[in-house]
C-alpha atoms as a PDB file:
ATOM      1  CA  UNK A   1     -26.497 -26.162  18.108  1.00  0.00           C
ATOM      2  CA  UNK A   2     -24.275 -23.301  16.080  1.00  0.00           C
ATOM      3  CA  UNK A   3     -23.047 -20.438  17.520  1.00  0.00           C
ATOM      4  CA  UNK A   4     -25.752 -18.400  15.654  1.00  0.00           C
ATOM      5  CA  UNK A   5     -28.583 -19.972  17.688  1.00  0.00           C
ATOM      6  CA  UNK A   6     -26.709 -19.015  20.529  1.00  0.00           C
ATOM      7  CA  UNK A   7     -26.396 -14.591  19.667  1.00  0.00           C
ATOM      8  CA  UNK A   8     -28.826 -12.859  21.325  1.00  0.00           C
ATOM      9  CA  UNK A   9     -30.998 -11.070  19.038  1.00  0.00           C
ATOM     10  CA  UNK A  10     -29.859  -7.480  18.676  1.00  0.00           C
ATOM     11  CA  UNK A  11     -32.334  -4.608  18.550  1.00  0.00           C
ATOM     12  CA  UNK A  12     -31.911  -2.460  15.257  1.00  0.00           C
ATOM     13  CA  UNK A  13     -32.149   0.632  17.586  1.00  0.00           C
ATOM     14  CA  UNK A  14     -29.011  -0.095  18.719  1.00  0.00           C
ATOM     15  CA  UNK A  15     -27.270  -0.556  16.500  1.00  0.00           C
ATOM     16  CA  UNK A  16     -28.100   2.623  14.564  1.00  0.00           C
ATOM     17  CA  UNK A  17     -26.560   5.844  15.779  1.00  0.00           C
ATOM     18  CA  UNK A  18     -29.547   8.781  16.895  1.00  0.00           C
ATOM     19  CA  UNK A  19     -30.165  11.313  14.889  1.00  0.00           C
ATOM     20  CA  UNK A  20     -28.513  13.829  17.352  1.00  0.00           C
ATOM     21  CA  UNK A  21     -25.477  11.383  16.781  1.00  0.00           C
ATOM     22  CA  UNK A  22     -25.611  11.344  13.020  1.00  0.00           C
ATOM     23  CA  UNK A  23     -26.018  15.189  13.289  1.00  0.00           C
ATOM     24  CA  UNK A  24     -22.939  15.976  15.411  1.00  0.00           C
ATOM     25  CA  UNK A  25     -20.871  13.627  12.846  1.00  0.00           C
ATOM     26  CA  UNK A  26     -22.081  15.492   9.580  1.00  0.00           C
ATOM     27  CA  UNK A  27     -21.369  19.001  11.535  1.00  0.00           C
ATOM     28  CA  UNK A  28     -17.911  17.379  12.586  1.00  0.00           C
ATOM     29  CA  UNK A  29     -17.096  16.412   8.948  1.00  0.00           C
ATOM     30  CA  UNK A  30     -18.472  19.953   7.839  1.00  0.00           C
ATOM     31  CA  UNK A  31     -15.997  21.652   9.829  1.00  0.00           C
ATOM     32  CA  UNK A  32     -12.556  19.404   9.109  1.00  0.00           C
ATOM     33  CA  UNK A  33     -13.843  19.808   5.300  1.00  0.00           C
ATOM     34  CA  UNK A  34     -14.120  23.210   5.690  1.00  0.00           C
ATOM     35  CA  UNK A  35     -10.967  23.575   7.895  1.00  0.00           C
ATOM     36  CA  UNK A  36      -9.082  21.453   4.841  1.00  0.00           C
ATOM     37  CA  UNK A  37     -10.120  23.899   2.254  1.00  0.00           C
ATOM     38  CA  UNK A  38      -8.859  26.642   3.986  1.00  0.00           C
ATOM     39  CA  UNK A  39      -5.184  25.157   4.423  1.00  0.00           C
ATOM     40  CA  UNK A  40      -5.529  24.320   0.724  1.00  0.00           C
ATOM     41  CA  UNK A  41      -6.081  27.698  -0.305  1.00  0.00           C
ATOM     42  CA  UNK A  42      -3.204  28.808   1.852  1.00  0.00           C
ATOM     43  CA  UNK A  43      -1.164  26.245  -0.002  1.00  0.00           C
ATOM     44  CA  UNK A  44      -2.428  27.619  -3.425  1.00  0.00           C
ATOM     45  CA  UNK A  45      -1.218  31.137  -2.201  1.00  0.00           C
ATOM     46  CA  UNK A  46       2.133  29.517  -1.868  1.00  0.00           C
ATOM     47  CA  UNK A  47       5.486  30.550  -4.582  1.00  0.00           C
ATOM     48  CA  UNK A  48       6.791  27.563  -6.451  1.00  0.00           C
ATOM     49  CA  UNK A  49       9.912  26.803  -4.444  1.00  0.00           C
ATOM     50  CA  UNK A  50       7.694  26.707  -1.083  1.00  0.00           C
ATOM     51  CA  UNK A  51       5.514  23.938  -2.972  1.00  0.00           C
ATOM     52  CA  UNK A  52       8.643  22.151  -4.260  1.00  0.00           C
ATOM     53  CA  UNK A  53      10.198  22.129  -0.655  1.00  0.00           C
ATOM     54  CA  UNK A  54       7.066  20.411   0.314  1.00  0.00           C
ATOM     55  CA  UNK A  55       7.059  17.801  -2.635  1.00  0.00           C
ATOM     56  CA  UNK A  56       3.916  19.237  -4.692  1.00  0.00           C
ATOM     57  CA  UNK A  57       4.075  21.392  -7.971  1.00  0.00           C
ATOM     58  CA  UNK A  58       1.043  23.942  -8.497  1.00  0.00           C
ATOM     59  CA  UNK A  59      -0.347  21.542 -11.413  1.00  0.00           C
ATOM     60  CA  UNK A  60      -0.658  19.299  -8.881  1.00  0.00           C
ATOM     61  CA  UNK A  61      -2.979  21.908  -7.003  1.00  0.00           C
ATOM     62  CA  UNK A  62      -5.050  21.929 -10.093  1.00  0.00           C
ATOM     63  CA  UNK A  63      -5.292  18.559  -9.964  1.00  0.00           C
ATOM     64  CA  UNK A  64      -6.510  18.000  -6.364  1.00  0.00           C
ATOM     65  CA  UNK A  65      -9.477  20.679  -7.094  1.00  0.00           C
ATOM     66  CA  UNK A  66     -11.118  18.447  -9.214  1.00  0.00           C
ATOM     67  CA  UNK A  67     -12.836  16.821  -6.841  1.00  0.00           C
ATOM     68  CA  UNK A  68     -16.178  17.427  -6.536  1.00  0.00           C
ATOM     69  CA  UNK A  69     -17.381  20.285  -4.257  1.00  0.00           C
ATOM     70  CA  UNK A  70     -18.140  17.992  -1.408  1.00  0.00           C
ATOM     71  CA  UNK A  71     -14.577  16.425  -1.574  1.00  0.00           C
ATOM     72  CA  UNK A  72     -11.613  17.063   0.034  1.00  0.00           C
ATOM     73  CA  UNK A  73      -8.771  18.109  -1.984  1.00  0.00           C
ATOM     74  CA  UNK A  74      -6.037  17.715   1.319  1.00  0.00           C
ATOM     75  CA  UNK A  75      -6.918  14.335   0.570  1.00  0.00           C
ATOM     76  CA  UNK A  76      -6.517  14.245  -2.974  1.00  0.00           C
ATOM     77  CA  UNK A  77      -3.239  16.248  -2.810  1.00  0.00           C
ATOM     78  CA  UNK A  78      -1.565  13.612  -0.083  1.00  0.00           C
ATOM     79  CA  UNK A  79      -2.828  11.083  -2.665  1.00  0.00           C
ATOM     80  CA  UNK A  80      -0.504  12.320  -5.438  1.00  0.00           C
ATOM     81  CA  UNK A  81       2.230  13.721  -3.555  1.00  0.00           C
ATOM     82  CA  UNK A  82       2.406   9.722  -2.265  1.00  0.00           C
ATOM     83  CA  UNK A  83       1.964   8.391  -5.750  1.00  0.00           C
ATOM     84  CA  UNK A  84       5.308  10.467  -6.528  1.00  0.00           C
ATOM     85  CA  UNK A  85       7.231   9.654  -3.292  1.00  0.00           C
ATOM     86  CA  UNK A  86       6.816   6.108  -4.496  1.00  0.00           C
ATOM     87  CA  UNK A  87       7.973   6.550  -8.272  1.00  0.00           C
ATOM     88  CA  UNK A  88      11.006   8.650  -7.039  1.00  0.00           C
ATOM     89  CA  UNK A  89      11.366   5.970  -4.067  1.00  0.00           C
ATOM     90  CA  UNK A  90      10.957   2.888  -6.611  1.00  0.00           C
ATOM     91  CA  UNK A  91       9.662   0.060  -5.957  1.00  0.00           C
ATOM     92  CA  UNK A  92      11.057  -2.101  -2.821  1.00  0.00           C
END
């Protein structure tokens, strides 16, 4: 006998989140997406020595909008101000 004839057979239903679940995720997602782009336009409002105190340039700002509408360009931004904390860092 293997361990797999042993698992009790689990219902698809739940396993799968309700509707009123997947709903309250999307609007959830909606919101920290939305609350994102927001702090990233206050960032783009920024002068170039604020950005440069924080580690970003404004091309970099340009680069972190071209994600696609549905994206979040926070995330991009972290993404290359980590890529150049690592360069400057060098390897360990």
């Amino acid at each position: 006998m293997t361990a797999c004839d042993c698992a009790a057979p689990v219902s698809r239903i739940s396993v799968r989140p309700s509707a009123l679940a997947r709903l309250g995720l999307d609007v959830r997602r909606l919101l920290t997406l939305w609350r994102n782009r927001r702090a990233f336009n206050r960032l783009c409002e920024m002068t170039e020595a604020e950005l440069a105190d924080i580690g970003v340039s404004r091309s970099d700002l340009h680069d972190a909008l071209e994600v696609r509408f549905a994206g979040d360009p926070t995330a991009r931004l972290r993404a290359i101000a980590d890529a150049r904390a690592t360069i400057v860092a060098g390897p360990l």
